[in-house]
Protein backbone atom coordinates (compact mmCIF):
# COMPACT_ATOMS: atom_id res chain seq x y z
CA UNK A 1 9.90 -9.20 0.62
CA UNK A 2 8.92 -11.16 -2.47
CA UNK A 3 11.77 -12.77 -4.65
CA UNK A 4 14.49 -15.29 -4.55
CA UNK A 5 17.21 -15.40 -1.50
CA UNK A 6 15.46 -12.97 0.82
CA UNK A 7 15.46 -14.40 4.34
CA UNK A 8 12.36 -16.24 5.39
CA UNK A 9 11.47 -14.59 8.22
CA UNK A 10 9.88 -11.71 6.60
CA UNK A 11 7.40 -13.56 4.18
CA UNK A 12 3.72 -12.92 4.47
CA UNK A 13 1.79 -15.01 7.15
CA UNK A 14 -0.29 -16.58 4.78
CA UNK A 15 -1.01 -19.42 7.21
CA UNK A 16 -3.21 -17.26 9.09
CA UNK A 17 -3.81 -13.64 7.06
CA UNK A 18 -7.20 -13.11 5.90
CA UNK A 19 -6.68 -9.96 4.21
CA UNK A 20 -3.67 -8.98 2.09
CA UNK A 21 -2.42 -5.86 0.53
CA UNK A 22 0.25 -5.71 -2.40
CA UNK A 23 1.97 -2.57 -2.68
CA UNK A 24 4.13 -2.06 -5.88
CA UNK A 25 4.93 -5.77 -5.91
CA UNK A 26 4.27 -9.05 -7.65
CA UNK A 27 3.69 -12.33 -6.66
CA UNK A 28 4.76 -13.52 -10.31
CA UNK A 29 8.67 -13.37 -9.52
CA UNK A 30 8.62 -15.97 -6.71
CA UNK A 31 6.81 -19.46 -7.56
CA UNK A 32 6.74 -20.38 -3.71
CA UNK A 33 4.68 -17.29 -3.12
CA UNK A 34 2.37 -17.75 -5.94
CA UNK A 35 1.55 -20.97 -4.90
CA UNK A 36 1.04 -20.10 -0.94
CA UNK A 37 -1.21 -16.98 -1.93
CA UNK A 38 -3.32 -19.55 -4.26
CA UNK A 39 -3.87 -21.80 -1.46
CA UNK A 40 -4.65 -18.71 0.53
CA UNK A 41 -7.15 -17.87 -2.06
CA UNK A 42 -8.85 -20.89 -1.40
CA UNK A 43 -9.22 -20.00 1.74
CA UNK A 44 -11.14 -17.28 1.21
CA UNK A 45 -8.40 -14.46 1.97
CA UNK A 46 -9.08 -11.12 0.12
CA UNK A 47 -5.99 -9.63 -1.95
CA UNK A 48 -5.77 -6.04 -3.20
CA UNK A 49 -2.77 -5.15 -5.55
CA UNK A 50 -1.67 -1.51 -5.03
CA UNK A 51 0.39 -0.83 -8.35
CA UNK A 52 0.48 1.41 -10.97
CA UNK A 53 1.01 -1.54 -13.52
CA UNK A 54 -1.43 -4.16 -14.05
CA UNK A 55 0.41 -7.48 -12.99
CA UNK A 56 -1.13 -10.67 -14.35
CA UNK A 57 -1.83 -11.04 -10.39
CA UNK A 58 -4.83 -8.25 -10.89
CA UNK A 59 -6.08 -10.33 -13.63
CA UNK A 60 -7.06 -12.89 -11.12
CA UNK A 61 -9.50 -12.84 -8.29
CA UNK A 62 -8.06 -10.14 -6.75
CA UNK A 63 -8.42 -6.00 -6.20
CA UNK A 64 -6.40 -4.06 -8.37
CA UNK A 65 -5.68 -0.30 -7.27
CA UNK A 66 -3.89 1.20 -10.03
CA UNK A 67 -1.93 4.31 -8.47
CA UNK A 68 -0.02 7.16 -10.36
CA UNK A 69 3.59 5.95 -10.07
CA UNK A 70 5.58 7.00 -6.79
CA UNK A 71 2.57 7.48 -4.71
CA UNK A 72 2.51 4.49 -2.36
CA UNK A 73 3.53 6.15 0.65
CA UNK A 74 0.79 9.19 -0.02
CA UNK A 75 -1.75 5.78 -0.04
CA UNK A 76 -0.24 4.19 2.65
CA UNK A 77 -0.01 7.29 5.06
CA UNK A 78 -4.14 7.89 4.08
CA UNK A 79 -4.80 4.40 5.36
CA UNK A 80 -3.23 4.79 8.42
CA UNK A 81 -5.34 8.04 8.77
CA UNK A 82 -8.62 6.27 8.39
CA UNK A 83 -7.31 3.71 11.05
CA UNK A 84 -5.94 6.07 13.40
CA UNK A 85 -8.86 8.62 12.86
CA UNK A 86 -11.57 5.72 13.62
CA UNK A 87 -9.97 3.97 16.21
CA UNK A 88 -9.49 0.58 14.39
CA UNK A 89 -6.08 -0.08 15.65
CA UNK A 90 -4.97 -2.64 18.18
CA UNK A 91 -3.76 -0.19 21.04
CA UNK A 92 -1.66 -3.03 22.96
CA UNK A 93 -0.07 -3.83 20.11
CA UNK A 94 0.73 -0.35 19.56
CA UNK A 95 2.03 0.23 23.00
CA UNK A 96 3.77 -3.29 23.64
CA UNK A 97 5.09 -4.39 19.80
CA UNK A 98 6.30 -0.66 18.13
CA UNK A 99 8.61 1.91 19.16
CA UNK A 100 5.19 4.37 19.22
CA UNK A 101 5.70 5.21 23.46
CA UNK A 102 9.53 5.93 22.61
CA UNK A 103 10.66 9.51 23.68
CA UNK A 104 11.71 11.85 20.91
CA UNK A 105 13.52 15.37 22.07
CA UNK A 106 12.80 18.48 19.77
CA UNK A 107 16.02 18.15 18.15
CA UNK A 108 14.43 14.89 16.93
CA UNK A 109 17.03 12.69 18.46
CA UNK A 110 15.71 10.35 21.92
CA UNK A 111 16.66 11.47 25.52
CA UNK A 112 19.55 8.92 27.04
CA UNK A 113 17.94 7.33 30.28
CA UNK A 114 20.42 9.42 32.25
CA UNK A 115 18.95 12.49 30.84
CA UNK A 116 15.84 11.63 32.77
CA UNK A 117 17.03 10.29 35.89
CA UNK A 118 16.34 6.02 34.67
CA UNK A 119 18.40 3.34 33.12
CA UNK A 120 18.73 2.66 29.05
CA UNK A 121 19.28 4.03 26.08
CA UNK A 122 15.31 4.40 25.02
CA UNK A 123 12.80 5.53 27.48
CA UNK A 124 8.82 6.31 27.79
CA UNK A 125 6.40 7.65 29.63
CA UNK A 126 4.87 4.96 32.26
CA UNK A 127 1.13 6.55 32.90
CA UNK A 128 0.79 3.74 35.70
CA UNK A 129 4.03 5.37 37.66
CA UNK A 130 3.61 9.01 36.47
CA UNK A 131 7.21 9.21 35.13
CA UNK A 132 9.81 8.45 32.74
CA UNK A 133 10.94 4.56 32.25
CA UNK A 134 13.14 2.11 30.21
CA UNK A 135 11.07 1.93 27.00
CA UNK A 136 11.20 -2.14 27.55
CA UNK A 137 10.15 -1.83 31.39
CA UNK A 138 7.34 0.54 31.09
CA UNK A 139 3.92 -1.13 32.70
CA UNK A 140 1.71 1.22 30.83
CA UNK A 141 3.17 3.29 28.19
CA UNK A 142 1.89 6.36 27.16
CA UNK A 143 1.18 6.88 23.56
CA UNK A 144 0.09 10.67 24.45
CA UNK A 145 2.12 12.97 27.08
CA UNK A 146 0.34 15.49 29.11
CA UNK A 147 1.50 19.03 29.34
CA UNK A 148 2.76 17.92 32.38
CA UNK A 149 4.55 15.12 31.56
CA UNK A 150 6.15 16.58 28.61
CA UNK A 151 7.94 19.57 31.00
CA UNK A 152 8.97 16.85 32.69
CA UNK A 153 10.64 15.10 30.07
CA UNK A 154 12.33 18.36 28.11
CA UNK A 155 9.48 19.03 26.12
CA UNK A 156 9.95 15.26 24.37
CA UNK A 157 7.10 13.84 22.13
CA UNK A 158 6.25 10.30 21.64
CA UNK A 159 6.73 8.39 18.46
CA UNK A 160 2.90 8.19 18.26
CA UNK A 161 2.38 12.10 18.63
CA UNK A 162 5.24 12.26 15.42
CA UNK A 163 3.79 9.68 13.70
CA UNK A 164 -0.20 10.97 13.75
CA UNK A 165 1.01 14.62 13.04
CA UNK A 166 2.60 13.60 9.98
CA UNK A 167 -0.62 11.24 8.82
CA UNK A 168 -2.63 14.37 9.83
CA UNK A 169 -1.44 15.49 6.50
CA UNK A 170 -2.88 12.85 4.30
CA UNK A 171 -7.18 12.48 5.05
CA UNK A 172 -8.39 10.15 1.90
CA UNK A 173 -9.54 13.13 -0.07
CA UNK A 174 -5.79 14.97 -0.30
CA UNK A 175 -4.18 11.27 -0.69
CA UNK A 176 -7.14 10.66 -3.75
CA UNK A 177 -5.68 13.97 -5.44
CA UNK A 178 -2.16 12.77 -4.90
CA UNK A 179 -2.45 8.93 -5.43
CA UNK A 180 -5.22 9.16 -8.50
CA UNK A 181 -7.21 6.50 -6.09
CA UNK A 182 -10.70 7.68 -4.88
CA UNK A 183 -10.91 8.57 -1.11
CA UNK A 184 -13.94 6.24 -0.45
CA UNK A 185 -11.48 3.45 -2.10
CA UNK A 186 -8.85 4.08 0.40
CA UNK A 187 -10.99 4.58 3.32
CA UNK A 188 -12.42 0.77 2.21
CA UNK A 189 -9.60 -0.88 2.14
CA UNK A 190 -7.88 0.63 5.41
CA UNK A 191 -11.32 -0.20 7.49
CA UNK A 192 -11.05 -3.93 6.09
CA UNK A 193 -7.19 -4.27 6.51
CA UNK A 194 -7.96 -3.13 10.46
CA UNK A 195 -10.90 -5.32 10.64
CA UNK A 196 -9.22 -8.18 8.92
CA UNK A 197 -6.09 -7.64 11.14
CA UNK A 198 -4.15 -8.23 7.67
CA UNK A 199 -0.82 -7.99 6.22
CA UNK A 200 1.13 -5.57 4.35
């Protein structure tokens, strides 16, 4: 997302982030950047700089995480651990913004509407109607099926349920062997991303 001719619509929010989070990447390559993030800076917003190198970026005023090369999804998948683990992330945003409520079959591919009796090709859980939906037209989403609601749905699992098994796998202590960062490190940085409401 940093460099020359990438489309604009995925650059950093600088305008408004108060907490940023570099992983393997460099300001340096792309002036425009380098100059936002400054006047970011001045704001007050807090960078860290995930890399195994040390960019001329972690020379500044800004964190620098040094990492054993090809670990960055071991670090990332620890910080969502600490976030999931404590609660610290925005639930509605979970439910409304991601593809976390979507159905998933046990052959790992998701259940056609038809299969379960409602329109569309993606479809949840709706805890306020106590049965399948349209992933879209759900009212309440559920993140979590019940026993119940998983026979009823040919033993399906959510995104979410997927998604926190496989982050099960990574507390800060296993990702600190992995990534060569200390687990109190990681779980510092995850607790002020969620509390910043940052970027990454």
């Amino acid at each position: 997302m940093l460099g020359a001719g990438g489309p604009s619509s995925v650059d950093p929010y600088y305008e408004n982030a108060s907490y940023i989070v570099l992983v393997g990447r460099s300001l340096n390559a792309a002036m425009g950047h380098v100059r936002r993030h400054a006047a970011a800076r001045e704001r007050g917003v807090k960078t860290v700089v995930v890399d195994p190198r040390a960019l001329n970026i972690a020379f500044s005023s800004v964190e620098w995480v040094p990492t054993i090369p090809g670990t960055d999804t071991a670090f990332l998948m620890a910080m969502a651990y600490v976030i999931i683990n404590e609660g610290l992330y925005d639930v509605h945003l979970v439910k409304r913004y991601t593809n976390a409520p979507m159905l998933v079959k046990p052959d790992g591919t998701p259940p056609g509407g038809k299969e379960v009796g409602v329109e569309g090709d993606y479809v949840a859980w709706d805890a306020a109607d106590n049965a399948p939906a349209p992933l879209d037209k759900a009212k309440d989403p559920a993140l979590v099926l019940s026993e119940e609601a998983r026979q009823r749905v040919g033993g399906a699992r959510t995104v979410w349920e997927l998604f926190v098994e496989r982050v099960s796998k990574y507390p800060p202590d296993v990702a600190a062997k992995i990534t060569g960062v200390p687990a109190d490190t990681i779980v510092r940085i995850a607790r002020w991303f969620a509390a910043a409401r940052g970027v990454i």
